[in-house]
Protein backbone atom coordinates (compact mmCIF):
# COMPACT_ATOMS: atom_id res chain seq x y z
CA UNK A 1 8.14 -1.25 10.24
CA UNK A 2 7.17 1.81 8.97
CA UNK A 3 4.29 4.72 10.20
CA UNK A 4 2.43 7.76 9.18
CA UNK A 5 -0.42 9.63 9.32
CA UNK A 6 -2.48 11.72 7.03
CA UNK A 7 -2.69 15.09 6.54
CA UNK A 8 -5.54 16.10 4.46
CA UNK A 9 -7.41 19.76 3.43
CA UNK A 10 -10.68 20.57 2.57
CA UNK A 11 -11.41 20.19 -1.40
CA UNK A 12 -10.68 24.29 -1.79
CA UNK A 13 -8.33 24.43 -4.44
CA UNK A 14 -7.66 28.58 -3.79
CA UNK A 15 -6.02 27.40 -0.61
CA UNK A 16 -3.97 24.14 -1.66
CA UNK A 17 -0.59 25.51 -2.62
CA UNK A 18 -0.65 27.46 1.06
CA UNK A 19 -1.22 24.07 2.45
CA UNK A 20 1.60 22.61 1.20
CA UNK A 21 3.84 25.74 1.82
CA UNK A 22 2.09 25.09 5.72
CA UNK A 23 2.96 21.50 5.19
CA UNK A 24 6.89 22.38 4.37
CA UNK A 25 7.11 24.81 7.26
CA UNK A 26 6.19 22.39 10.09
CA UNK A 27 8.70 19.82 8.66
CA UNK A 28 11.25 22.71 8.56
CA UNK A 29 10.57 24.31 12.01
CA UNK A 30 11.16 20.11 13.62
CA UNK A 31 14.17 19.41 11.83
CA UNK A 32 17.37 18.65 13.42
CA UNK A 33 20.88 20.53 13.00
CA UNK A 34 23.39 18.26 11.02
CA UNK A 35 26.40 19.21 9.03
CA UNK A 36 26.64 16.68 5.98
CA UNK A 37 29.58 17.58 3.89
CA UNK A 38 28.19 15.22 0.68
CA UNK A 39 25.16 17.20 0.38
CA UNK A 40 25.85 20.32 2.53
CA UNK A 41 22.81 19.92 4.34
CA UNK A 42 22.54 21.72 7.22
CA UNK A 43 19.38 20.08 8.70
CA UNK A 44 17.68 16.88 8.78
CA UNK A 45 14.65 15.18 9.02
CA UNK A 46 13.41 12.17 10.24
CA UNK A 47 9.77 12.48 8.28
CA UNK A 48 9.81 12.47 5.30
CA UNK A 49 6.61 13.43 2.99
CA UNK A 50 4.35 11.36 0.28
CA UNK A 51 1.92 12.38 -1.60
CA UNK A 52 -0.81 10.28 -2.66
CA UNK A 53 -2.61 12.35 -4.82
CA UNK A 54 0.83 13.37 -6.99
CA UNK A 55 -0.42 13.97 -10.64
CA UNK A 56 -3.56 12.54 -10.31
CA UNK A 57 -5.87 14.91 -12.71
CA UNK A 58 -8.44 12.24 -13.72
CA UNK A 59 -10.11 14.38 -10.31
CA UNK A 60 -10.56 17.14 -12.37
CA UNK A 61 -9.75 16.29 -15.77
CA UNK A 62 -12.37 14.16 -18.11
CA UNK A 63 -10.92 14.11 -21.25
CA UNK A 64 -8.46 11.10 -21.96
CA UNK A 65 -6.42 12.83 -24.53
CA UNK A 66 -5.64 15.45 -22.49
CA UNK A 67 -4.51 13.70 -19.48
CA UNK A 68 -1.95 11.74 -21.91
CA UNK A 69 -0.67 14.94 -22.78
CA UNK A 70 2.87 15.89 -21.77
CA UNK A 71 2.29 19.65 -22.74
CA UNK A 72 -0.66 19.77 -21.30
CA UNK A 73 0.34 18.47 -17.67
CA UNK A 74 4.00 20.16 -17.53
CA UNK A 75 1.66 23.57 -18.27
CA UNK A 76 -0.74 22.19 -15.25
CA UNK A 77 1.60 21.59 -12.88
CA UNK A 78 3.04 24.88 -13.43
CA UNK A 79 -0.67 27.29 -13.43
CA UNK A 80 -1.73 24.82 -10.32
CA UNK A 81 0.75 23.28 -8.65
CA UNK A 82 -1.55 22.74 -5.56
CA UNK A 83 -4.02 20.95 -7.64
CA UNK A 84 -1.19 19.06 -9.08
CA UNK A 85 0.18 17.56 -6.40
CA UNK A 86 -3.35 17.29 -4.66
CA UNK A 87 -4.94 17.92 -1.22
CA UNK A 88 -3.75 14.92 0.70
CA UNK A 89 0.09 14.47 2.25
CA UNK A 90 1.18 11.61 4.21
CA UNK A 91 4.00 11.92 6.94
CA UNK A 92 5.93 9.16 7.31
CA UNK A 93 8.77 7.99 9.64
CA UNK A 94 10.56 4.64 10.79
CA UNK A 95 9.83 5.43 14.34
CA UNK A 96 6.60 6.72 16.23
CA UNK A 97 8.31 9.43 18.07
CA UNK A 98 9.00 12.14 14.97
CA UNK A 99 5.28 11.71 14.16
CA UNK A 100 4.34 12.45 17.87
CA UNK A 101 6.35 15.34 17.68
CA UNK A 102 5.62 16.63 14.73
CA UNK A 103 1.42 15.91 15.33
CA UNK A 104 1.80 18.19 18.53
CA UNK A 105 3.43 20.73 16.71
CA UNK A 106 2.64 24.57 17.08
CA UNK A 107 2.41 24.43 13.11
CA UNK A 108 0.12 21.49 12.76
CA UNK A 109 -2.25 22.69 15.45
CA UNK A 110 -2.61 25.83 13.55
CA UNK A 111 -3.58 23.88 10.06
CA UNK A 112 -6.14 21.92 12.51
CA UNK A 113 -7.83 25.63 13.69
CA UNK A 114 -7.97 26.47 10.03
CA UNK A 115 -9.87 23.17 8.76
CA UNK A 116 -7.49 21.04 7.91
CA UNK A 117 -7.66 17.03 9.45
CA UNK A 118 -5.33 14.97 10.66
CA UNK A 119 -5.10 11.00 11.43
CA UNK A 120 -3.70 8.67 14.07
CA UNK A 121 -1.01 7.44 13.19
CA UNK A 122 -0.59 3.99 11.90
CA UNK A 123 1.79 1.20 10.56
CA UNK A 124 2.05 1.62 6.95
CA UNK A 125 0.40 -1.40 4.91
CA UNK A 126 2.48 -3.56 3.19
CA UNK A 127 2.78 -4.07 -0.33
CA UNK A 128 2.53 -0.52 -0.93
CA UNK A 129 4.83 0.47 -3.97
CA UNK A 130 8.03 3.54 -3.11
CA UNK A 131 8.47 6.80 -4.39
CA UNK A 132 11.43 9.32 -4.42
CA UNK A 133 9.79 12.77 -3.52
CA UNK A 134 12.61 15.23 -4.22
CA UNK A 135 13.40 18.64 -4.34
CA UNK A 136 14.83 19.67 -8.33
CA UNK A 137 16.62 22.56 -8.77
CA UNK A 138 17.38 22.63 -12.31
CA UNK A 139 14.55 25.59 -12.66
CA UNK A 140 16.45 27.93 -10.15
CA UNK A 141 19.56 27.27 -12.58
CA UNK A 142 17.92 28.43 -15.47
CA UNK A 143 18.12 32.21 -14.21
CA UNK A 144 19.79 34.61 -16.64
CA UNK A 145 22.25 35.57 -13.65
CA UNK A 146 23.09 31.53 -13.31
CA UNK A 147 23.59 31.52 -16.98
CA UNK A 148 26.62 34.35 -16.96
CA UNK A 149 27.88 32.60 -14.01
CA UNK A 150 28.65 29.60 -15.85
CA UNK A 151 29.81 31.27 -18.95
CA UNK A 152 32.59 33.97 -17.52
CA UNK A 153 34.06 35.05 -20.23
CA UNK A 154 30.52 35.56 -22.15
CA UNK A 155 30.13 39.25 -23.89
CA UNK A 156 27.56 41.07 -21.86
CA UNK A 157 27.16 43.11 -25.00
CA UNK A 158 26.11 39.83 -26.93
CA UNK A 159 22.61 38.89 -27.69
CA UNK A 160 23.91 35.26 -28.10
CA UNK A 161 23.60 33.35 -25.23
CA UNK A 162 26.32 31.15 -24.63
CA UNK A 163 24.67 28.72 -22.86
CA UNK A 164 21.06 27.01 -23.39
CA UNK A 165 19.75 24.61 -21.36
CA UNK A 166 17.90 21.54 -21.31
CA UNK A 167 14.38 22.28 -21.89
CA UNK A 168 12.83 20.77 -18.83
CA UNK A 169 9.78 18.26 -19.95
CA UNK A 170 8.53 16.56 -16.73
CA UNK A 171 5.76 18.76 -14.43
CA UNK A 172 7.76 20.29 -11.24
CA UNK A 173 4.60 21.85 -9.08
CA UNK A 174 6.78 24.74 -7.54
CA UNK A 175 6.08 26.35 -4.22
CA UNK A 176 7.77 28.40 -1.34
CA UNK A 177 9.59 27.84 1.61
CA UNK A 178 9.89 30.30 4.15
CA UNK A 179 13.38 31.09 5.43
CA UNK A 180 14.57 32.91 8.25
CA UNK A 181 14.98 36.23 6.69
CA UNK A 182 11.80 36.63 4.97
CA UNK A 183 12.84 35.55 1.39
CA UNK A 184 10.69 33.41 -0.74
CA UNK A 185 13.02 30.32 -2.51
CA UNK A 186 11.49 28.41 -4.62
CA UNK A 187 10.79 24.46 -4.30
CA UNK A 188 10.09 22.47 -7.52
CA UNK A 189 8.99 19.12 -6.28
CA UNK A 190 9.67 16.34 -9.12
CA UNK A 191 8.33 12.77 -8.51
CA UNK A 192 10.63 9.58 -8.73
CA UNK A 193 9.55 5.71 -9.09
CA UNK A 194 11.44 3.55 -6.69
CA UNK A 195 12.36 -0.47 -7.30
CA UNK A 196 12.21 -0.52 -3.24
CA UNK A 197 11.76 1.02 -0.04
CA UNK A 198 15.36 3.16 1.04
CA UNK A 199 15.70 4.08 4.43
CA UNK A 200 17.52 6.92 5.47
CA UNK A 201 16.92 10.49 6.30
CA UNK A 202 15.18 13.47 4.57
CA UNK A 203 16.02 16.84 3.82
CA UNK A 204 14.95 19.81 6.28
CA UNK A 205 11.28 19.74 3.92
CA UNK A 206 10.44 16.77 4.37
CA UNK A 207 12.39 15.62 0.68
CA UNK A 208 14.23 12.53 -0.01
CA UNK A 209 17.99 12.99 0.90
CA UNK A 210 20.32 10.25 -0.62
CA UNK A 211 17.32 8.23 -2.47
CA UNK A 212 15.61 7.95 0.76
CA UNK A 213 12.18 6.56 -0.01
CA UNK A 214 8.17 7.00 1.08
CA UNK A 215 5.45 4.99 0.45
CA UNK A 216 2.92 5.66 -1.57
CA UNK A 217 -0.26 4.64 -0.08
CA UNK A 218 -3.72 4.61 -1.34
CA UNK A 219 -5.98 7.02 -0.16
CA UNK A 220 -9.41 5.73 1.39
């Protein structure tokens, strides 16, 4: 048995990548201490995040062709990633206490004052398909500093780069998380299909860690 309840902001697309960034932050200020020396995670999370609404443009998007077209939604998710990934998250756990906690948190009391409504929460339905939810951070890579680093012995002088990478095709809505010491790091958030539900823990954001699944349920 699974549970979660729903998070869900006001149709104001100005303000929907700040939810989300809101939405990281009160995963990140509940998560646990753990040393995992496979993925040298430092913190964990027993909620992890789904999001209904991922890539969904037929909202605001009428023309067919367009939302067919790769170009067209990579360059989308990257001018609105709020809008991308849409106004409506789902926390969900395989126990009742994280989502008590995390409902009576500081951080989720202050999205209530500003507008934003939240659910009971509730067994998840069944027959609900799984998605993988992940943090990708093949766009952080792509930095020209990242580039020298893994080329050592490239001529500065050069106008050659050694090394090109991959060009990246699949939409990655990016946003912020807000560390300790007041420095913005990027988080691309890349969507995975899942065969079946994988239970395990997530990563301090509320991201799958080690495949760990959430369902993707239909919103009402």
């Amino acid at each position: 048995m699974r549970y979660y309840f729903e998070i869900s902001h006001p149709d104001s697309p100005d303000e929907n990548k700040s939810f989300h960034e809101s939405v990281f932050k009160a995963i990140h200020d509940q998560a646990e201490p753990y040393d995992d020396p496979l993925t040298a995670a430092r913190y964990r999370s027993w909620v992890g995040l789904s999001y209904p609404l991922f890539g969904d443009l037929d909202r605001y998007i009428m023309d067919e062709e367009l939302l067919t077209d790769s170009t067209f939604r990579l360059n989308f998710a990257i001018q609105h990633p709020g809008l991308y990934v849409g106004n409506v998250v789902h926390c969900v756990a395989s126990q009742q206490e994280p989502l008590k906690q995390l409902m009576s948190s500081e951080d989720i009391r202050t999205l209530q004052a500003t507008g934003v409504v939240v659910s009971t929460i509730t067994p998840v339905p069944a027959g609900v398909t799984e998605r993988i939810y992940k943090r990708d951070r093949r766009p952080e890579r792509r930095s020209w500093k990242c580039i020298l680093r893994k080329t050592k012995n490239y001529n500065l002088n050069s106008t050659d780069s050694p090394y090109v990478p991959k060009p990246i095709t699949e939409p990655l809505p990016r946003f912020a998380n807000m560390s300790s010491n007041n420095k913005r790091k990027p988080i691309h958030l890349k969507c995975v299909e899942a065969d079946k539900p994988h239970d395990s823990w997530y990563s301090m954001y509320g991201l799958s860690t080690k495949g760990s699944t959430v369902p993707r349920i239909p919103v009402q």
